[in-house]
Protein backbone atom coordinates (compact mmCIF):
# COMPACT_ATOMS: atom_id res chain seq x y z
CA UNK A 1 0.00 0.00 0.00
CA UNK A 2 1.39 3.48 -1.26
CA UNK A 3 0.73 6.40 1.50
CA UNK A 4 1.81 9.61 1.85
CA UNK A 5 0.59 12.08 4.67
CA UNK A 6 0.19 16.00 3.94
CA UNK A 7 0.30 18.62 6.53
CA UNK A 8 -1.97 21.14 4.89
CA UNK A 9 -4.49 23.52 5.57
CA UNK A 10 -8.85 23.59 5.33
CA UNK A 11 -8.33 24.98 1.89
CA UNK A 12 -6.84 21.81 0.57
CA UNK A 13 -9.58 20.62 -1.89
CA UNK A 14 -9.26 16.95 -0.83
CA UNK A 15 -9.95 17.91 3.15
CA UNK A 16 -12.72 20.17 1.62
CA UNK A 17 -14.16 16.89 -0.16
CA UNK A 18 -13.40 14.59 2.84
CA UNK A 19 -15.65 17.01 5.14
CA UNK A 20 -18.21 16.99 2.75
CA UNK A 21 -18.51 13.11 3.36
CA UNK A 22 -18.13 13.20 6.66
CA UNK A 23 -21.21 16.06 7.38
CA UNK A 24 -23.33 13.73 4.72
CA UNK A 25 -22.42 10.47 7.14
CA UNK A 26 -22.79 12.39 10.26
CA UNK A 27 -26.51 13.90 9.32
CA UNK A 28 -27.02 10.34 9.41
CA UNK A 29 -25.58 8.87 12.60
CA UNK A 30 -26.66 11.89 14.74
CA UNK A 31 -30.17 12.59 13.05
CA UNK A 32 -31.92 15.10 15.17
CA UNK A 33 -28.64 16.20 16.52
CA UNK A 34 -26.64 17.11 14.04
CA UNK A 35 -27.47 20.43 13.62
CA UNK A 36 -26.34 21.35 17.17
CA UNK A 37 -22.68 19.78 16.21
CA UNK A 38 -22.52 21.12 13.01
CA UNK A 39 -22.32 25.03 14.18
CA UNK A 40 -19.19 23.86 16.46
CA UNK A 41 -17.55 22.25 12.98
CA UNK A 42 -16.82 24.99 10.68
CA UNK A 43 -13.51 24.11 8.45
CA UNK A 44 -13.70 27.58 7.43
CA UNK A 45 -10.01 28.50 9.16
CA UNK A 46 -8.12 25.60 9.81
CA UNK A 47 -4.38 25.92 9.95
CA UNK A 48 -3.23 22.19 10.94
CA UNK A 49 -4.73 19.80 8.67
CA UNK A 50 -3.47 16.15 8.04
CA UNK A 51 -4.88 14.85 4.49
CA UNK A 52 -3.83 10.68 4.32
CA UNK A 53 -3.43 9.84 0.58
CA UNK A 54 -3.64 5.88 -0.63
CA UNK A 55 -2.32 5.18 -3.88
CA UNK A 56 -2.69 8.97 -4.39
CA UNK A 57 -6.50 9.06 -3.38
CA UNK A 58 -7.41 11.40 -0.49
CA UNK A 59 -8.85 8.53 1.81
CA UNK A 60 -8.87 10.11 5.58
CA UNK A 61 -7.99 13.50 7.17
CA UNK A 62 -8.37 15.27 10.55
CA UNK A 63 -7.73 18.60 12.17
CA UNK A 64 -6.57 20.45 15.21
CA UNK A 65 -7.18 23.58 16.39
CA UNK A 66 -6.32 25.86 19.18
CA UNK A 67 -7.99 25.28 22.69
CA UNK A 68 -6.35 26.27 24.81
CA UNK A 69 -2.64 27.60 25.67
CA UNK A 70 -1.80 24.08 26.40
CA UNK A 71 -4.23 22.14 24.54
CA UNK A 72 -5.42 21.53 20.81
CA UNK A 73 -9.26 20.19 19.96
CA UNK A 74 -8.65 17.47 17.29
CA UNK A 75 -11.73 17.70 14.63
CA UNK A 76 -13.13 16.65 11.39
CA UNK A 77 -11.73 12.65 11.41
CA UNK A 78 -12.96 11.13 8.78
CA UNK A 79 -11.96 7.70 6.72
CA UNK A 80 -13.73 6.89 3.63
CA UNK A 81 -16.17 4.02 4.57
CA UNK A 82 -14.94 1.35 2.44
CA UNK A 83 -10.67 2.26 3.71
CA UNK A 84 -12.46 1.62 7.28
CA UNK A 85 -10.84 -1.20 9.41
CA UNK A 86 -7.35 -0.42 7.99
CA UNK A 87 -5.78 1.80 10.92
CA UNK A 88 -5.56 4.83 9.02
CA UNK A 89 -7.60 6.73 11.33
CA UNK A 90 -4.82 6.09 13.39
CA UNK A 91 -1.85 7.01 11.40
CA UNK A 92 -3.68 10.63 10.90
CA UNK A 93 -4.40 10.67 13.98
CA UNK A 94 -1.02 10.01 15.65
CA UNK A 95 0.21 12.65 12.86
CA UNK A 96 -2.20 15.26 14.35
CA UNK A 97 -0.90 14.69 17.80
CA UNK A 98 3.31 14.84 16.71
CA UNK A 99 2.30 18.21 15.15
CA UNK A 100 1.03 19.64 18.03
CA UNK A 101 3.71 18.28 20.18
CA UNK A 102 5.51 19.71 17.86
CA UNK A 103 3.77 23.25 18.24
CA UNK A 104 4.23 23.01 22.07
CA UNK A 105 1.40 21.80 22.96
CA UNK A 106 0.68 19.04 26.15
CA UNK A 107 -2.43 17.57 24.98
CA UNK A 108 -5.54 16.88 22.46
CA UNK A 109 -8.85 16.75 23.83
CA UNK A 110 -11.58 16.17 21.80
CA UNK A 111 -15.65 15.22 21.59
CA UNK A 112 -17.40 12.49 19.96
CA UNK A 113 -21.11 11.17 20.11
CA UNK A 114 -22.30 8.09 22.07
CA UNK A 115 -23.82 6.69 18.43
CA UNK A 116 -20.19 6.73 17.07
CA UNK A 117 -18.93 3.90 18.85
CA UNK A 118 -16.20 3.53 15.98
CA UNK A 119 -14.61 6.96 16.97
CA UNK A 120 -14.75 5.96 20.57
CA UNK A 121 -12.83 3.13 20.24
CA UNK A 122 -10.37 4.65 18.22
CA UNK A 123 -9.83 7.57 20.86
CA UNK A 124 -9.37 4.66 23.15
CA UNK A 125 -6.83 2.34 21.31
CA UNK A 126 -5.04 5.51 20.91
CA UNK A 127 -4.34 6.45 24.36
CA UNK A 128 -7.18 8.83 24.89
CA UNK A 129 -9.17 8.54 28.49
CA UNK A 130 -12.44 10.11 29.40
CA UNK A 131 -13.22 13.78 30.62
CA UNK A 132 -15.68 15.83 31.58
CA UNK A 133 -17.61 17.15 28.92
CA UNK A 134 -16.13 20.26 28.13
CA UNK A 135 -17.38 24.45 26.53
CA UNK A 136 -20.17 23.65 25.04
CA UNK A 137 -20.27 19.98 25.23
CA UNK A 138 -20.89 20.24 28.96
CA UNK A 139 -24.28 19.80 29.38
CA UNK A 140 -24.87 17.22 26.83
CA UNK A 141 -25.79 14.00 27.16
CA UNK A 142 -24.83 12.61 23.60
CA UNK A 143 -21.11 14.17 23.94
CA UNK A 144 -18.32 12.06 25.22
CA UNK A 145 -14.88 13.95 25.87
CA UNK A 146 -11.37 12.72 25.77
CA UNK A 147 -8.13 13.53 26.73
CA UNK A 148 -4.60 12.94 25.83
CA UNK A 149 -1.21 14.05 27.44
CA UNK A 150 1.42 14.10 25.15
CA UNK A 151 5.05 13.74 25.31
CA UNK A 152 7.37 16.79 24.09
């Protein structure tokens, strides 16, 4: 298999595409609730994004952003359905997190939905533990938090 990881930005056209996906999958999964997430998701200005090409097709991506002085929020993971099962979730993920060790930063936190149980146990083979939910997460029920220290 023939990958190559770019560090990139929410203008890349192939994150652009990926997002587009993963809003049409997510409508889906969270019905009735998506509409809440969605305002939280905007790709609009997006300065660390990870783009995970296979055999020069854009296949996954993910994001962070700024959370905090010592934290980053890791967003927008996506994998194309049928690439699922393959661990590159986790490749783009662990590139996320060496770029904001990279950047100085401690940790990732993040928020997922109870419904995807797929992204939860990613988070969790990854090294990510459970927090309180956090901003504007805190008060509900269908948001699960995690946490990750890294090492600098």
């Amino acid at each position: 298999m023939n990958t190559q990881i770019l560090r990139t930005t929410s203008q890349n056209p192939d994150f652009i595409n990926l997002v587009k996906l993963l809003d049409s999958y997510l409508k889906i999964v969270d019905g009735d609730d998506h509409a809440f997430y969605d305002q939280y998701n905007s790709i609009e200005d997006l300065k660390m994004v990870v783009v995970l090409y296979k055999n020069e097709q854009a296949v996954a991506c993910g994001s962070i952003k700024k959370y905090d002085s010592d934290s980053v929020e890791v967003k927008r993971m996506f994998t194309l359905l049928e690439e699922r099962g393959n661990g590159l979730a986790s490749v783009v993920l662990t590139e996320l997190e060496n770029w904001a060790s990279e950047t100085g930063y401690a940790s990732c936190i993040l928020e997922t939905g109870h419904k995807q149980v797929e992204a939860i146990e990613l988070y969790k083979k990854n090294g990510y533990t459970n927090i309180p939910n956090y901003g504007q997460y805190a008060q509900i029920e269908n948001s699960v938090c995690f946490k990750k220290l890294l090492t600098i």
